[in-house]
Protein backbone atom coordinates (compact mmCIF):
# COMPACT_ATOMS: atom_id res chain seq x y z
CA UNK A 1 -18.08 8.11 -31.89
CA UNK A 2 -14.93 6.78 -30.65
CA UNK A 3 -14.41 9.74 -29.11
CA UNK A 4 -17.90 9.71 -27.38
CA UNK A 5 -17.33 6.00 -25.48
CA UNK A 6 -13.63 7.36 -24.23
CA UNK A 7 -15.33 10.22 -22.52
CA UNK A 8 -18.28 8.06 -21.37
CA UNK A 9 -15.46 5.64 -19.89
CA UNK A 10 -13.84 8.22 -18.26
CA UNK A 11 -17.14 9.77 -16.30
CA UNK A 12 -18.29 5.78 -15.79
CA UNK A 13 -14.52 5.09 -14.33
CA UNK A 14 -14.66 8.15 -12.03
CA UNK A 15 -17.82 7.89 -10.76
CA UNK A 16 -17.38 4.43 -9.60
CA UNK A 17 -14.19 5.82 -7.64
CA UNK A 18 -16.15 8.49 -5.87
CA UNK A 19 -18.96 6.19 -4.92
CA UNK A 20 -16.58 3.30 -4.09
CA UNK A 21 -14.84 5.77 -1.62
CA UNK A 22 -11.63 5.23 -3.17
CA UNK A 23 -11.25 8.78 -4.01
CA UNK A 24 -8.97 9.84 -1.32
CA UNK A 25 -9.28 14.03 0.10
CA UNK A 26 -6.62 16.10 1.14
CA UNK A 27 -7.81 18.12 4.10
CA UNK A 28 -5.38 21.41 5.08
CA UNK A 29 -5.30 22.65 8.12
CA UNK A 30 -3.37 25.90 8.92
CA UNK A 31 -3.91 30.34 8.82
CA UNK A 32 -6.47 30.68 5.98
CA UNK A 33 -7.30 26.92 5.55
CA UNK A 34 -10.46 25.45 5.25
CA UNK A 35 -9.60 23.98 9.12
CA UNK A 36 -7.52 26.04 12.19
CA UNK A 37 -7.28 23.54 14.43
CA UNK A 38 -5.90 19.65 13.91
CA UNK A 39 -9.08 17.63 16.02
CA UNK A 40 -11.55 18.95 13.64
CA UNK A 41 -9.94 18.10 10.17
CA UNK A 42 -9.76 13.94 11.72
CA UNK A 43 -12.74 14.28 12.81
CA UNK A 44 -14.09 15.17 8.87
CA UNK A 45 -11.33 12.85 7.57
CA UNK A 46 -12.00 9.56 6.21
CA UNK A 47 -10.45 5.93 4.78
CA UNK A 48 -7.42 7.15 2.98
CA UNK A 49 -7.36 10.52 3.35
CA UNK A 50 -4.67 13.12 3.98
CA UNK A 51 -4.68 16.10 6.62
CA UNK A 52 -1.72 18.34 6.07
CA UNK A 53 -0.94 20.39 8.63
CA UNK A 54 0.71 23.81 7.01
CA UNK A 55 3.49 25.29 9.41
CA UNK A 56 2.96 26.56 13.47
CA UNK A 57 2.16 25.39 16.90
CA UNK A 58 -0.90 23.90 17.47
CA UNK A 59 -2.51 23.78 21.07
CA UNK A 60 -4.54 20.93 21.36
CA UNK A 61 -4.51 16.88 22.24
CA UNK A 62 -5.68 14.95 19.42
CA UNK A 63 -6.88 11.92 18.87
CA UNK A 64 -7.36 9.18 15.45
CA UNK A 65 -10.53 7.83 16.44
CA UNK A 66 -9.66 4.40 14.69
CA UNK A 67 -9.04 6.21 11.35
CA UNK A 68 -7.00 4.83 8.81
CA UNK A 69 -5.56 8.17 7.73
CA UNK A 70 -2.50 10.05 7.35
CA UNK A 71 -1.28 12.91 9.30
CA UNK A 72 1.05 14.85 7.57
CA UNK A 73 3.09 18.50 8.39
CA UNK A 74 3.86 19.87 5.26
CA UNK A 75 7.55 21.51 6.59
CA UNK A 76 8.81 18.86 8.76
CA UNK A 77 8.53 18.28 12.67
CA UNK A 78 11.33 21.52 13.31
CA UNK A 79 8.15 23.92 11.65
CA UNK A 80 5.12 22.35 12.80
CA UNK A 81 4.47 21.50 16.76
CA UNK A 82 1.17 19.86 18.13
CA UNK A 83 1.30 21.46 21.29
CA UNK A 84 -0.38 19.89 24.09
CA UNK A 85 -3.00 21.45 26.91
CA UNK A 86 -0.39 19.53 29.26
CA UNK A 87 -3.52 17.87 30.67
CA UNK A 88 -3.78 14.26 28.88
CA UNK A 89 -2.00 12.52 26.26
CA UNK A 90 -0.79 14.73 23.52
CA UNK A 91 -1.78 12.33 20.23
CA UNK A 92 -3.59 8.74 21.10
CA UNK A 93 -4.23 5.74 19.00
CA UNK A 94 -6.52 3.89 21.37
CA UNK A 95 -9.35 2.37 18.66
CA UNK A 96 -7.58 0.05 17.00
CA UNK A 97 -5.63 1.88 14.35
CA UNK A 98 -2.90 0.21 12.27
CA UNK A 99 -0.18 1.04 9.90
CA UNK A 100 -2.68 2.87 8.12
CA UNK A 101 -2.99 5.58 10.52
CA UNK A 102 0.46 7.50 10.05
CA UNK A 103 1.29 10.37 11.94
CA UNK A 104 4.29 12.06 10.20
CA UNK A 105 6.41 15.33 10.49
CA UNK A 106 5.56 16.59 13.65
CA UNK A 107 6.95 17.83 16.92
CA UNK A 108 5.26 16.21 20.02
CA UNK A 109 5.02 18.43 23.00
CA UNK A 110 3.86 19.11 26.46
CA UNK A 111 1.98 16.29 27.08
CA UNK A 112 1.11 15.17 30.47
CA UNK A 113 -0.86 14.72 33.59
CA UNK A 114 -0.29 15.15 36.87
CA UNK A 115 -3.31 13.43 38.36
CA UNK A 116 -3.81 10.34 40.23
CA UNK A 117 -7.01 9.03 38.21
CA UNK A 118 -6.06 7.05 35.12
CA UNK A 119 -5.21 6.82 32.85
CA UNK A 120 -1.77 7.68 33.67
CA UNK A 121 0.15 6.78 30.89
CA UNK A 122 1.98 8.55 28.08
CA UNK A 123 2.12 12.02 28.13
CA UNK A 124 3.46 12.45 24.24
CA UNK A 125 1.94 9.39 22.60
CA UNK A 126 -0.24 6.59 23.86
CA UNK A 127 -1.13 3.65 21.75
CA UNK A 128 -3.50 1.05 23.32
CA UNK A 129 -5.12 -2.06 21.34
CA UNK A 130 -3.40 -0.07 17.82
CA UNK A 131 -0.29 -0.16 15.58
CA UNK A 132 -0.13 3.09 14.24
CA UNK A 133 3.39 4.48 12.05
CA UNK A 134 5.01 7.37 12.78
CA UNK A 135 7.73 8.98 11.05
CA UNK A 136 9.89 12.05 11.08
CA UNK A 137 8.65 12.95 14.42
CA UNK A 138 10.12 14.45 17.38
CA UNK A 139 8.80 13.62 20.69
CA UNK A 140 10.21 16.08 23.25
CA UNK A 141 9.26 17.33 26.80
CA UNK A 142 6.48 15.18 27.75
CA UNK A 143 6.09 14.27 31.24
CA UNK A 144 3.29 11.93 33.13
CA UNK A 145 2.58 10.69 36.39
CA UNK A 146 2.21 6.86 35.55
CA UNK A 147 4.01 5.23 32.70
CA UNK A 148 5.45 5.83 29.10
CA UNK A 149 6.13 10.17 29.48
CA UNK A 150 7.40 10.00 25.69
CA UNK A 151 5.34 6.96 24.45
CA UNK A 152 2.83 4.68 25.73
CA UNK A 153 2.78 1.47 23.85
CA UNK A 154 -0.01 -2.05 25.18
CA UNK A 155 -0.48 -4.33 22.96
CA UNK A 156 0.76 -2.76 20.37
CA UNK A 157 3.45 -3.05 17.41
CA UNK A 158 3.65 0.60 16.43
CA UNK A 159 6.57 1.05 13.85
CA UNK A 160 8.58 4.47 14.54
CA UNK A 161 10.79 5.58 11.84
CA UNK A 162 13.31 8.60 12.36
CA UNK A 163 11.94 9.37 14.75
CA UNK A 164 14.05 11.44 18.07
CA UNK A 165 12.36 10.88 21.47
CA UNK A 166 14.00 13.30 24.21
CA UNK A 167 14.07 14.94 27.58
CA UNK A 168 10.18 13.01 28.26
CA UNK A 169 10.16 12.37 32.35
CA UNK A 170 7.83 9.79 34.38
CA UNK A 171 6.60 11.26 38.03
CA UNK A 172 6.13 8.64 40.44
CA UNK A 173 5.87 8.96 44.32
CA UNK A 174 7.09 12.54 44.25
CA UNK A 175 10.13 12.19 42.32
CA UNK A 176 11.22 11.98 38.89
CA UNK A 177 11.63 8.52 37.19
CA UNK A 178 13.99 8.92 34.05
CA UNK A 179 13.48 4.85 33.43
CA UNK A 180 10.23 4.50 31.51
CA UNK A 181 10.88 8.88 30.44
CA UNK A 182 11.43 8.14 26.70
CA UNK A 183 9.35 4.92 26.03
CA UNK A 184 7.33 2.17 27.76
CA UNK A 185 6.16 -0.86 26.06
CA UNK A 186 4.29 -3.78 27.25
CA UNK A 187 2.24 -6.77 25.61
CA UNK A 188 3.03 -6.83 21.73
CA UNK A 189 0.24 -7.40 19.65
CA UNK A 190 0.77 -11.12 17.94
């Protein structure tokens, strides 16, 4: 009998995680994973959950979509590269994310625009009205005709943690602007 209410417990206990939501996925993304591409994996993702990104170079701009998730590259940001279409931001946090939504282990590349509509700010990262935390990433070779090539930041009190920000450029007027390249900040949250 004793036996019986343990096991009862158990399902009782479990079933009030799955229904409270507190059950959290893991969502893989990679060759032979249940997703190919990055987008549609946050898109599926919800509170808590993980998508890990399994080695390569994915071409695409992605973006959180407010969700309190974590990113994750399973090798480290020297094996796995979000690749951007070099026409828009290459990962954004614009609907109020916060240290919940983590972005870690990746290389961020070839972000951009060259246009003259706006927005015309951060080619690698852009962060608007959120706090996101990245870690362990590389942001590299971003370039944008506006503000922030490497990072973006309004009102915003991202946290960045080992992370190397490099060779990112700003295009202004017809000439390069290596001042706001790496990162541009403005308005921290309070």
């Amino acid at each position: 009998m004793k036996i019986h209410k343990q096991i009862l417990l158990t399902v009782l206990a479990t079933s009030i995680l799955v229904a409270s939501g507190a059950y959290a996925a893991t969502l893989e993304v990679g060759p032979g994973k249940t997703y190919t591409a990055i987008q549609p994996a946050i898109n599926d993702a919800t509170t808590g959950d993980t998508v890990l990104v399994y080695d390569g170079k994915y071409v695409e701009n992605i973006n959180f979509l407010g969700q309190a998730i974590t990113l994750k590259s399973l090798s480290g940001a020297s094996k796995t590269i979000i690749y951007g279409t070099h026409d828009g931001t290459v990962v954004t946090f614009n609907n109020g994310e916060g240290a919940g939504s983590v972005l870690d282990g990746f290389t961020i590349t070839n972000g951009g625009k060259m246009l003259t509509t706006p927005p015309l700010f951060g080619g690698g990262i852009y962060c608007f009205n959120s706090s996101p935390t990245i870690i362990n990433c590389t942001i590299r070779n971003n370039s944008i005709n506006g503000q922030g090539g490497g990072i973006y930041c309004f009102n915003s009190t991202s946290t960045f943690t080992g992370c190397t920000i490099s060779e990112n450029e700003v295009h202004a007027g017809g000439y390069t602007n290596d001042n706001q390249g790496g990162v541009f900040t403005s308005h921290p949250r309070q």
